[in-house]
Protein backbone atom coordinates (compact mmCIF):
# COMPACT_ATOMS: atom_id res chain seq x y z
CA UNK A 1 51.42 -0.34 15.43
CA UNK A 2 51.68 2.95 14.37
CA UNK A 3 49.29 3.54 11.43
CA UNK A 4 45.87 3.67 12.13
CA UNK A 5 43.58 4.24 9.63
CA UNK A 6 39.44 3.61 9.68
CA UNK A 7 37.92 4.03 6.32
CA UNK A 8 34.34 3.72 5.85
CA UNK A 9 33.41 3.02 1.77
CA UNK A 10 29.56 3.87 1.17
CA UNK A 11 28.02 3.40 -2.26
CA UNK A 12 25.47 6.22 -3.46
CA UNK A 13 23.20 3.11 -4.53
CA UNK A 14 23.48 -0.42 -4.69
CA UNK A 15 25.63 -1.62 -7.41
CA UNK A 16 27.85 0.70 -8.06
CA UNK A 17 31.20 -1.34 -6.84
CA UNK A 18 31.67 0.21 -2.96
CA UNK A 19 32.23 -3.38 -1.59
CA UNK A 20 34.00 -4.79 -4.48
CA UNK A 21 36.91 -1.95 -3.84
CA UNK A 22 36.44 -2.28 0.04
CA UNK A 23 37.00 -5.86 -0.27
CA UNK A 24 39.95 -5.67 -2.57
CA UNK A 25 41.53 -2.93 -0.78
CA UNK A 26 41.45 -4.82 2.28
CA UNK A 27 42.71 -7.72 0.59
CA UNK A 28 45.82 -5.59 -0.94
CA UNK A 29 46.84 -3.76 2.55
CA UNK A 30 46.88 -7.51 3.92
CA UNK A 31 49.10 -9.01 1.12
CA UNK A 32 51.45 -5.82 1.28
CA UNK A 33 52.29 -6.28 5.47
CA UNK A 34 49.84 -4.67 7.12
CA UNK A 35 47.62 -6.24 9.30
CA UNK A 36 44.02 -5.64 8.38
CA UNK A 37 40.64 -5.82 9.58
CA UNK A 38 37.81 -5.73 6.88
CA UNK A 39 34.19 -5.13 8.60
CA UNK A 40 31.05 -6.37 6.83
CA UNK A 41 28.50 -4.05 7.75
CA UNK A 42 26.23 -4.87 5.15
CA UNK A 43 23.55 -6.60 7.40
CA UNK A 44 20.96 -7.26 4.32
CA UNK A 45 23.31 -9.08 2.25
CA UNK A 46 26.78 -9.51 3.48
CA UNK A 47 29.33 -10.78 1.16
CA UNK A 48 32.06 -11.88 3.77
CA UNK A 49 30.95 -15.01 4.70
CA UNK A 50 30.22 -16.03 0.79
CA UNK A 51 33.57 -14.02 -0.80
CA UNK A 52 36.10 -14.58 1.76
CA UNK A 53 34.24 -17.43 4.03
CA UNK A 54 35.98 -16.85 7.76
CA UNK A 55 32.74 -18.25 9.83
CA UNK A 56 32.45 -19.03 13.63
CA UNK A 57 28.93 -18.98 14.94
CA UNK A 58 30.30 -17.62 18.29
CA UNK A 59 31.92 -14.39 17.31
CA UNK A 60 29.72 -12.38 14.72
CA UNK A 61 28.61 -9.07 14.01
CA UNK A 62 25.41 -9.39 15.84
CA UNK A 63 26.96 -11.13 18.83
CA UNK A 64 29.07 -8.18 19.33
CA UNK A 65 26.59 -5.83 18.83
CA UNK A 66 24.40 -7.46 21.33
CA UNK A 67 27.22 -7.66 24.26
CA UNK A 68 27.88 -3.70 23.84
CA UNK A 69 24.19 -3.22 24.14
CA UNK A 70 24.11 -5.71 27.32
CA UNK A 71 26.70 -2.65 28.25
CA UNK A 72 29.03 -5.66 28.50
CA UNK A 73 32.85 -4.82 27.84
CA UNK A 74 33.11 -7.45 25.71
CA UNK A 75 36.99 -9.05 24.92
CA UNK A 76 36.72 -8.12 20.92
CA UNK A 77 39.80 -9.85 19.73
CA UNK A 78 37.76 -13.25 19.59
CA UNK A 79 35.35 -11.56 17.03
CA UNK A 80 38.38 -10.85 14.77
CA UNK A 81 38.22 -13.68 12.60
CA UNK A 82 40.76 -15.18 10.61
CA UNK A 83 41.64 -18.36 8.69
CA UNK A 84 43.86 -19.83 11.11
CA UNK A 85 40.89 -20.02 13.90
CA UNK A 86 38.31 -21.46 11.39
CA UNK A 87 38.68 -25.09 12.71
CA UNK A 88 37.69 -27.42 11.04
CA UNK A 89 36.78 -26.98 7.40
CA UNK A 90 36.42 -28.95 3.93
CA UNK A 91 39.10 -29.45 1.97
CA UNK A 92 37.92 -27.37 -0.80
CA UNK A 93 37.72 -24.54 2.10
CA UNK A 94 40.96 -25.39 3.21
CA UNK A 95 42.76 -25.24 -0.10
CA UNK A 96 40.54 -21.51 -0.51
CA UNK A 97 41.88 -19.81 2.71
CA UNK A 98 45.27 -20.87 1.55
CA UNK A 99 44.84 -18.10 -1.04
CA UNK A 100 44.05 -15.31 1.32
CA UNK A 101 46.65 -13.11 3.11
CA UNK A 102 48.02 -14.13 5.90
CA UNK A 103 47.54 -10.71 7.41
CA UNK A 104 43.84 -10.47 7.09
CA UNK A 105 41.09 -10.75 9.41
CA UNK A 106 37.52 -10.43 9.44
CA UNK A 107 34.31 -9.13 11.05
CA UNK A 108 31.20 -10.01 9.73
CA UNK A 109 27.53 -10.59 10.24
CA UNK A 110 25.87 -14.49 9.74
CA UNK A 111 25.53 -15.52 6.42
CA UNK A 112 22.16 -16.88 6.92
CA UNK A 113 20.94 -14.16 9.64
CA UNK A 114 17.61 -12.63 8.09
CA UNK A 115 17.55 -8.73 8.37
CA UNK A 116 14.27 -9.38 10.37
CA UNK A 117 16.41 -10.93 13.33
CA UNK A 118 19.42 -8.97 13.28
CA UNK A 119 19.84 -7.09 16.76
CA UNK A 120 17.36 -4.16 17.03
CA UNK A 121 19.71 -1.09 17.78
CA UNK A 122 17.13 1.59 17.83
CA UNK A 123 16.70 5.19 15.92
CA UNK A 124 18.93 7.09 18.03
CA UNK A 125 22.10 7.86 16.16
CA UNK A 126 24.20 9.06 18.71
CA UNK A 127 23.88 5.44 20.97
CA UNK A 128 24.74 3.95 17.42
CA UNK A 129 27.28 5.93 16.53
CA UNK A 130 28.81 5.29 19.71
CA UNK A 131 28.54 1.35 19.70
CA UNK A 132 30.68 2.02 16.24
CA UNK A 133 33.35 4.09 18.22
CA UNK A 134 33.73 1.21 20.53
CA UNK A 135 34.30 -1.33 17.91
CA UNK A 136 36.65 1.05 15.92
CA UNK A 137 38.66 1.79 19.10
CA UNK A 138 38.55 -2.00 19.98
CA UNK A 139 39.81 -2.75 16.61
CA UNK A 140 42.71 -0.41 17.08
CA UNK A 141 44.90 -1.77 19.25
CA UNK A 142 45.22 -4.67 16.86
CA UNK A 143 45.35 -3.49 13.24
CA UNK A 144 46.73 -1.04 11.10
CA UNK A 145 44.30 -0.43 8.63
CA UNK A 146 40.68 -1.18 9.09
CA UNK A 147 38.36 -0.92 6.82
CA UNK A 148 34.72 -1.11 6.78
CA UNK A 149 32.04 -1.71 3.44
CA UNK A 150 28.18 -1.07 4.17
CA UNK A 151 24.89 -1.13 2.35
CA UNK A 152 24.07 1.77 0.39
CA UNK A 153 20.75 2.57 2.23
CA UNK A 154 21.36 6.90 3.45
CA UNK A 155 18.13 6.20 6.01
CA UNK A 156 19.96 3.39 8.00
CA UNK A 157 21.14 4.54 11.41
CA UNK A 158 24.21 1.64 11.25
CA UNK A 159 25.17 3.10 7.76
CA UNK A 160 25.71 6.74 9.26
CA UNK A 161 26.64 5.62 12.32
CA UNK A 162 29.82 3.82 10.91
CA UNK A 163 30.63 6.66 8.30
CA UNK A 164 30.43 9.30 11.70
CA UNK A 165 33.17 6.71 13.47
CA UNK A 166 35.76 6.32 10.71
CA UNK A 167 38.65 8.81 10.58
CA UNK A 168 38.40 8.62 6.67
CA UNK A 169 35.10 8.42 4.01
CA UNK A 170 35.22 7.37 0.75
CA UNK A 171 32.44 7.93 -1.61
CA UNK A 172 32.14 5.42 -4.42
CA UNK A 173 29.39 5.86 -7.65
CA UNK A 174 29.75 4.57 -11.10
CA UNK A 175 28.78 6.86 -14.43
CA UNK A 176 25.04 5.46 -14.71
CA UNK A 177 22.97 8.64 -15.21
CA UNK A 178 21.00 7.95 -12.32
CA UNK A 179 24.23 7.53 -9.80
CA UNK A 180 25.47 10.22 -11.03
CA UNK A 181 22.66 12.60 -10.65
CA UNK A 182 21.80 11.11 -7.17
CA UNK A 183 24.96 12.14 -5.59
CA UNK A 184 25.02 15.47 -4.42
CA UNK A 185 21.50 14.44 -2.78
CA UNK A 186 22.73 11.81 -1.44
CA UNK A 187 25.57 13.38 0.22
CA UNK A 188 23.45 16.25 1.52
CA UNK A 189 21.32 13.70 3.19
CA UNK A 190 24.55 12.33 4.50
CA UNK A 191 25.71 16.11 5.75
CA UNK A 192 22.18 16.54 7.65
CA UNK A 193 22.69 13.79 8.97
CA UNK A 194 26.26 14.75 10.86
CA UNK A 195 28.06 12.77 9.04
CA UNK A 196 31.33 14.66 7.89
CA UNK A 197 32.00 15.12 4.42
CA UNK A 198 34.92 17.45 4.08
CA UNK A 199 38.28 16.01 3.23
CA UNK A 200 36.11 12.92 2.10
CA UNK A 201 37.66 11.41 -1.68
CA UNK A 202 35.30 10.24 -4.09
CA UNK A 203 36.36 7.31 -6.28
CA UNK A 204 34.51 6.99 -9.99
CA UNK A 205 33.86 2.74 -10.53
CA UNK A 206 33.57 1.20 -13.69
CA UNK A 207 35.15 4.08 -16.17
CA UNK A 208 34.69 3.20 -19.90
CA UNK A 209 37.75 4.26 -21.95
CA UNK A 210 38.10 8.49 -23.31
CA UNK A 211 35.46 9.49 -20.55
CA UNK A 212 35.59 13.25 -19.69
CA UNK A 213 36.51 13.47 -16.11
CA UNK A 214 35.14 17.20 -16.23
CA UNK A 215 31.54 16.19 -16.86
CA UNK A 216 30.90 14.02 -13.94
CA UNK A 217 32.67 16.55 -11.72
CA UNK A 218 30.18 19.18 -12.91
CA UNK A 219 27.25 16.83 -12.10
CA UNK A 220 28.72 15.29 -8.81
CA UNK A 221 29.64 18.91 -7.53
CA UNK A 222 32.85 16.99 -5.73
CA UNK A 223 36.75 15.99 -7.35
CA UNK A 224 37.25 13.24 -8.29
CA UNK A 225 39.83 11.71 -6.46
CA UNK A 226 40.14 8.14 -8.10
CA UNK A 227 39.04 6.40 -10.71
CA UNK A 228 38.63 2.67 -11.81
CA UNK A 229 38.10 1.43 -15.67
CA UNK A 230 35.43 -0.41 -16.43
CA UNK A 231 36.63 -4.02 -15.90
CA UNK A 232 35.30 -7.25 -18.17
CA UNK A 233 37.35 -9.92 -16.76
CA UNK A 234 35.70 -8.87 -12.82
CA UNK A 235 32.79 -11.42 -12.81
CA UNK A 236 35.21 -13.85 -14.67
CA UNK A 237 37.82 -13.09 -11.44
CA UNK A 238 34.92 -13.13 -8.56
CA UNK A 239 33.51 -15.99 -9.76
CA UNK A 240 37.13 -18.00 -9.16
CA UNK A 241 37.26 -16.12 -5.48
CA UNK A 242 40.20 -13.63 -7.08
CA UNK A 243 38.64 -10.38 -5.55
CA UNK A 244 40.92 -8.37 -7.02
CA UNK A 245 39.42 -8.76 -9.83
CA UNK A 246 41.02 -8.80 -13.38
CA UNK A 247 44.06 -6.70 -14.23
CA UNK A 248 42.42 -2.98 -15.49
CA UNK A 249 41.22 -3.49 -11.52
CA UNK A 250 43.61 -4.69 -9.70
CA UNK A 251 46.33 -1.58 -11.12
CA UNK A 252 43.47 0.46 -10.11
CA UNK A 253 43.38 -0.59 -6.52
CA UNK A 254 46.96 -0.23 -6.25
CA UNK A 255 46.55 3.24 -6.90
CA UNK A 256 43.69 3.82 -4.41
CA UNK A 257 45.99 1.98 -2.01
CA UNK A 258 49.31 4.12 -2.61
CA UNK A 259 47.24 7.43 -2.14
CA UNK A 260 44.61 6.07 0.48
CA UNK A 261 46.65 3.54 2.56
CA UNK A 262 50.38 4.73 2.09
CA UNK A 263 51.33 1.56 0.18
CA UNK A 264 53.77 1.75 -2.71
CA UNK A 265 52.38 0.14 -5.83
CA UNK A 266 53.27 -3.18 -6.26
CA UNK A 267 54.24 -2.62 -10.01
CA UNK A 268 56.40 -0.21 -8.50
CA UNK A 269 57.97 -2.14 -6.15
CA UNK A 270 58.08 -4.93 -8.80
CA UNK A 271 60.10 -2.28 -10.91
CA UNK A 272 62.54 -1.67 -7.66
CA UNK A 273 63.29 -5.20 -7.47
CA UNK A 274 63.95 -6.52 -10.98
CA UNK A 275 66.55 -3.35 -11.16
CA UNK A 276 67.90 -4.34 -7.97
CA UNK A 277 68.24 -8.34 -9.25
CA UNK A 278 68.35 -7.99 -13.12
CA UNK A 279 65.21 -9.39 -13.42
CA UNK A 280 61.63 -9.52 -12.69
CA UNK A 281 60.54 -11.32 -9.13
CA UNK A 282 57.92 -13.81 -9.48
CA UNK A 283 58.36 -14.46 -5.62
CA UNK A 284 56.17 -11.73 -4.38
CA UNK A 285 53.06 -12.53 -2.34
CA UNK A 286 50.82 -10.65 -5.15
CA UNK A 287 52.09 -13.01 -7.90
CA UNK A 288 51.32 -16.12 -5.91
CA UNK A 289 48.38 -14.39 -5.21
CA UNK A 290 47.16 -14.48 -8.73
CA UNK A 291 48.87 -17.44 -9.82
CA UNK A 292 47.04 -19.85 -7.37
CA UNK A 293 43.34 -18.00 -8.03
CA UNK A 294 43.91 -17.32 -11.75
């Protein structure tokens, strides 16, 4: 595999859509042919196991953290989870991985693992950092794109650790007044901290209609690179397991994907085809996508 690409998606505070994107980015390299890894790294409250539901009690976050600690050299393709490996499941979890890319695969803490119990992994950032290294450079080998989503905490060693590994950062806020004036602090914090910030892209969540662009640049001191409408069909969509969301959303992640991933936009490709046949596909893996979870 010749693409290798290790994003790291950190929200400026909690809410403001980091994971939601992560996720459905993730889910959109997967259901466009490249194999992808998605890594929960949001040890307080990880979504994985609740939004996408891979689970094996053997191979989890911790576990893999703990066997790099034990200086171990740990086989890490075990830990890759995906739906084929689950086992067995219910019926009603059965007919939900059906939904899910074929192509996607999963790393994740325990959904019931307490933050109180989760491996102890010290203050020093540089051991961290380098525990993340390993399990990017483990992932490698095996994926194309591999993205990682994280709490939005700027004083957790794991947090920094991750964004010091990944080749690529994004930066995700929304227009609350409070995001938006916490950003450049945050992302000095982030700079003192070594983690690099040039070349990073900073994606604007939950856009209401005839915003001015201009203003939250001013305010954020940074470009905005992307931007996603405000959505009112995404709780609607999560609720039914469709993580990408409703259709203001989705079109938005296909545009994140085309600049940040490579991947031509499936509207685009849609275009390409129905020229190509005189008509409009309905055979592509997106549209069964959204026909089964919609």
């Amino acid at each position: 595999m010749n693409v290798k690409r290790t994003i790291g998606f950190f929200g400026i505070q909690p809410g403001v859509g980091a994971g939601s994107i992560a996720r459905a980015l993730s889910f959109y390299s997967a259901m466009n042919g490249k194999k992808t890894l998605y890594i929960d790294m949001d040890i307080r409250f990880p979504k994985a196991p609740y939004l996408i539901g891979y689970k094996d009690s053997r191979y989890t976050l911790e576990g893999l953290l703990e066997a790099l600690q034990s200086k171990e050299r740990p086989n890490m393709e075990p830990y890759f989870l995906h739906k084929s490996k689950m086992g067995q499941v219910s019926k009603q979890l059965a007919e939900h991985f059906k939904k899910l890319p074929d192509l996607l695969y999963v790393l994740s803490p325990s959904a019931d693992l307490g933050f109180e119990y989760f491996p102890t992994l010290g203050t020093d950032l540089n051991e961290i950092t380098d525990y993340m290294k390993k399990i990017v450079e483990g992932a490698k080998p095996f994926f194309e794109n591999i993205i990682f989503s994280m709490g939005s905490d700027p004083d957790e060693p794991l947090h920094l650790a991750i964004l010091r590994a990944c080749d690529q950062r994004v930066f995700v806020t929304d227009t609350s007044p409070s995001t938006v004036r916490l950003f450049p602090q945050r992302i000095k914090l982030l700079e003192n901290t070594g983690v690099p910030t040039d070349g990073a892209q900073v994606i604007l969540n939950k856009l209401p209609e005839k915003m001015d662009i201009d203003v939250f640049e001013e305010f954020l001191q940074r470009s905005v690179t992307y931007t996603v409408p405000y959505d009112p069909q995404m709780i609607t969509e999560v609720h039914k397991l469709n993580l990408l969301g409703g259709k203001s959303f989705e079109s938005a992640i296909g545009e994140i994907a085309e600049g940040l991933l490579g991947l031509e936009k499936e509207t685009k490709r849609r275009e390409a085809g129905s020229k190509k046949t005189g008509r409009v596909s309905l055979l592509s893996q997106f549209s069964l996508f959204r026909e089964k979870t919609v």
